[in-house]
N, C-alpha and C. Protein backbone atom coordinates (compact mmCIF):
# COMPACT_ATOMS: atom_id res chain seq x y z
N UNK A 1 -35.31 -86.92 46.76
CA UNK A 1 -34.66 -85.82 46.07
C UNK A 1 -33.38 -86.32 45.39
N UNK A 2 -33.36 -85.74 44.19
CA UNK A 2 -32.32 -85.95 43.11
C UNK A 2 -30.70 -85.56 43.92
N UNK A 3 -29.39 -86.03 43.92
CA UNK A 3 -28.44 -85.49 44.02
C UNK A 3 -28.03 -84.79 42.63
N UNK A 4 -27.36 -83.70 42.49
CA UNK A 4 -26.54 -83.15 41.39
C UNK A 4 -26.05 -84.05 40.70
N UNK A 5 -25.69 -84.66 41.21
CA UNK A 5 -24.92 -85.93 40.32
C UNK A 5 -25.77 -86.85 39.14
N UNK A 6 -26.68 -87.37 40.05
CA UNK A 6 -27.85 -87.84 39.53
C UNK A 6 -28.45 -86.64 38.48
N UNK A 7 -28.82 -85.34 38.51
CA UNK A 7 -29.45 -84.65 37.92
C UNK A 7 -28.38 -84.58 36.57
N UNK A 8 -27.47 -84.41 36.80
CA UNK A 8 -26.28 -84.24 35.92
C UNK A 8 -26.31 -85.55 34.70
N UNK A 9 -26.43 -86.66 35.58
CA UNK A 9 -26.24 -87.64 34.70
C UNK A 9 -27.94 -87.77 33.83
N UNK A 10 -28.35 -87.57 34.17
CA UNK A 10 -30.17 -87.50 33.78
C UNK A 10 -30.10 -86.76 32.57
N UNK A 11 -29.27 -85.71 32.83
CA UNK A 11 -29.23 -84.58 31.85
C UNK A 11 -28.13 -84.74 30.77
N UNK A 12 -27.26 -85.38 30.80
CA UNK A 12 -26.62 -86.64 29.52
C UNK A 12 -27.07 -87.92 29.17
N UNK A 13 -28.14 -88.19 29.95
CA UNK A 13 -28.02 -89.62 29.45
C UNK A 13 -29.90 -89.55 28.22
N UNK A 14 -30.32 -87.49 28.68
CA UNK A 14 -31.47 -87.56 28.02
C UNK A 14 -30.78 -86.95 26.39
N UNK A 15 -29.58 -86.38 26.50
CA UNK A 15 -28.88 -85.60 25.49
C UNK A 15 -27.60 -85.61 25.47
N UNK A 16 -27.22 -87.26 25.33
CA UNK A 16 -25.83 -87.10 25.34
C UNK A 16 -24.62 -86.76 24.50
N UNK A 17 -23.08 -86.38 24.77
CA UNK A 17 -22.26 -85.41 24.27
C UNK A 17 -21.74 -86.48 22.66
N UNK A 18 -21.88 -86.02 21.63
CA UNK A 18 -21.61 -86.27 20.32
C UNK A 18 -20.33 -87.35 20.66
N UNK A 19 -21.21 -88.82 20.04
CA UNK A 19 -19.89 -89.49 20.05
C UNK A 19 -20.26 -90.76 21.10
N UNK A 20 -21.33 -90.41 22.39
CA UNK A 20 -21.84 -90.92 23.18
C UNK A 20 -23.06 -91.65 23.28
N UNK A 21 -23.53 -92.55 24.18
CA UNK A 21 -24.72 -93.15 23.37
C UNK A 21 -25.06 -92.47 25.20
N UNK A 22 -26.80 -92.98 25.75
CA UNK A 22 -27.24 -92.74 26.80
C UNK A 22 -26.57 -93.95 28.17
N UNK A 23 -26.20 -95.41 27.21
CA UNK A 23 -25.60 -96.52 27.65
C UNK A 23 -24.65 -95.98 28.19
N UNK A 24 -23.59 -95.69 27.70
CA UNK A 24 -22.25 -95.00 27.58
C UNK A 24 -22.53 -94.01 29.26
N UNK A 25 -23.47 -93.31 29.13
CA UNK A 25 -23.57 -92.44 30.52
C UNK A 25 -24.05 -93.17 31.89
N UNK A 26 -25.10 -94.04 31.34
CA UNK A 26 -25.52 -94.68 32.88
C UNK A 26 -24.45 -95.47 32.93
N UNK A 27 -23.62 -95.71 32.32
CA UNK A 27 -22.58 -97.10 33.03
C UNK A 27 -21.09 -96.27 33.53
N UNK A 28 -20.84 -94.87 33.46
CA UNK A 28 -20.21 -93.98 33.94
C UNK A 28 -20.49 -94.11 35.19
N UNK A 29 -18.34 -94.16 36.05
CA UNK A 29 -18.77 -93.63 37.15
C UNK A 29 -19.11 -91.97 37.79
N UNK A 30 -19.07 -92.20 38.89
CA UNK A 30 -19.56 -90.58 39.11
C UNK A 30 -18.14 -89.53 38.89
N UNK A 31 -17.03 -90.08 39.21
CA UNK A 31 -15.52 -89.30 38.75
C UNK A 31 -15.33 -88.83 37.21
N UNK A 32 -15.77 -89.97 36.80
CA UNK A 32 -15.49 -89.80 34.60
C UNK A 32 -17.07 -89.00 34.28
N UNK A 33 -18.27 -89.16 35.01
CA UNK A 33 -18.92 -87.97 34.47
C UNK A 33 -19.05 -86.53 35.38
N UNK A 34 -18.39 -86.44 36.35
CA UNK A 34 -17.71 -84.81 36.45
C UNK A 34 -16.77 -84.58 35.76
N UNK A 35 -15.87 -85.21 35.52
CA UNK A 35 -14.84 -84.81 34.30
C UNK A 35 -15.43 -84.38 33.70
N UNK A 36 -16.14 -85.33 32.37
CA UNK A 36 -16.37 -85.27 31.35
C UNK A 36 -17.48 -83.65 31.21
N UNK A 37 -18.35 -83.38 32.55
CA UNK A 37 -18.90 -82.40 32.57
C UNK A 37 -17.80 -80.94 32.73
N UNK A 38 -17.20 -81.04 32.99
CA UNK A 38 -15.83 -80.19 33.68
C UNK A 38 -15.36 -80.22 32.07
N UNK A 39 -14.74 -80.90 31.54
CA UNK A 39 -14.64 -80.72 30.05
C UNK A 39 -15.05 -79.85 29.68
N UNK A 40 -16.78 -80.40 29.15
CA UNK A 40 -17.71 -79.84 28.31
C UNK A 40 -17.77 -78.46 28.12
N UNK A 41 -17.24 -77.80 29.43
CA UNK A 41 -18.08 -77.01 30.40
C UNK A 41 -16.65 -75.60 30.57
N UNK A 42 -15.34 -76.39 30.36
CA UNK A 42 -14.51 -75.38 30.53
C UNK A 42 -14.45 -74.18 30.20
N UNK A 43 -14.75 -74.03 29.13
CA UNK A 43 -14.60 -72.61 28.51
C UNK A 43 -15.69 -71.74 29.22
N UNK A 44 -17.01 -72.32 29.69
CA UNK A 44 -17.99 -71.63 30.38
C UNK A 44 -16.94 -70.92 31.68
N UNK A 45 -16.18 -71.40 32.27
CA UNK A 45 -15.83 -70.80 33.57
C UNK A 45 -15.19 -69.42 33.41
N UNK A 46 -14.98 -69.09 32.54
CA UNK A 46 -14.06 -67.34 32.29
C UNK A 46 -14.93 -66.90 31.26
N UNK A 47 -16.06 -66.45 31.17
CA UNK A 47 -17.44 -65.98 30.53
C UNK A 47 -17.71 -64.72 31.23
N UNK A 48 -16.90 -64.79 32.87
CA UNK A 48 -17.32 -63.66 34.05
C UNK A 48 -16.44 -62.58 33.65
N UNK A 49 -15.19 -63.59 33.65
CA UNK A 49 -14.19 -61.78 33.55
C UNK A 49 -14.13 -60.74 32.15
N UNK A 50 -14.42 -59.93 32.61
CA UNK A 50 -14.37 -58.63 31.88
C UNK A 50 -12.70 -58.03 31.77
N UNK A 51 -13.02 -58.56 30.29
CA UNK A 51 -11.25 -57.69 29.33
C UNK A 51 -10.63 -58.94 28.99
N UNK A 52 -11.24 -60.05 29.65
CA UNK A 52 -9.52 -60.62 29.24
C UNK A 52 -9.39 -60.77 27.61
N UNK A 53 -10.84 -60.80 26.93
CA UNK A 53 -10.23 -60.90 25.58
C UNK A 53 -10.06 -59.72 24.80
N UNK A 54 -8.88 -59.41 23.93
CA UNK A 54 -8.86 -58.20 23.72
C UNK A 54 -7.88 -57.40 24.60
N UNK A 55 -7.46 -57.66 25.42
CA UNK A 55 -6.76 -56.90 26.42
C UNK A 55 -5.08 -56.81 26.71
N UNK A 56 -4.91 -55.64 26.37
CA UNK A 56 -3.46 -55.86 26.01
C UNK A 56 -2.73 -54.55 26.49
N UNK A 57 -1.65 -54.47 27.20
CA UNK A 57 -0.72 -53.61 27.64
C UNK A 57 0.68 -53.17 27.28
N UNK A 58 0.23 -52.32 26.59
CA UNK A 58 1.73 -51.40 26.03
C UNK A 58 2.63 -50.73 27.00
């Protein structure tokens, strides 16, 4: 069985991020590609809360 990590890197190194080759990912360690996923990925994490855009108090 795959670790996340492994699945993670599988999954850049089949489509990797503009700028990147698949080389570039398998020779990543496992710290610089959670970053780099944590990057990618930031703006996904506040997608949940409801109001914040738009939201303003007089």
């Amino acid at each position: 069985m795959k670790t996340d990590t492994e699945k993670l890197r599988q999954k850049y190194i089949d489509n990797p991020p503009e700028g990147m080759t698949s080389e570039d990912i398998r020779r990543m360690s496992e710290d610089d590609l959670l970053d780099m996923d944590y990057f990618l990925n930031e703006d996904d994490l506040f997608d949940d809360e409801a109001g914040v855009e738009g939201f303003f108090i007089f």
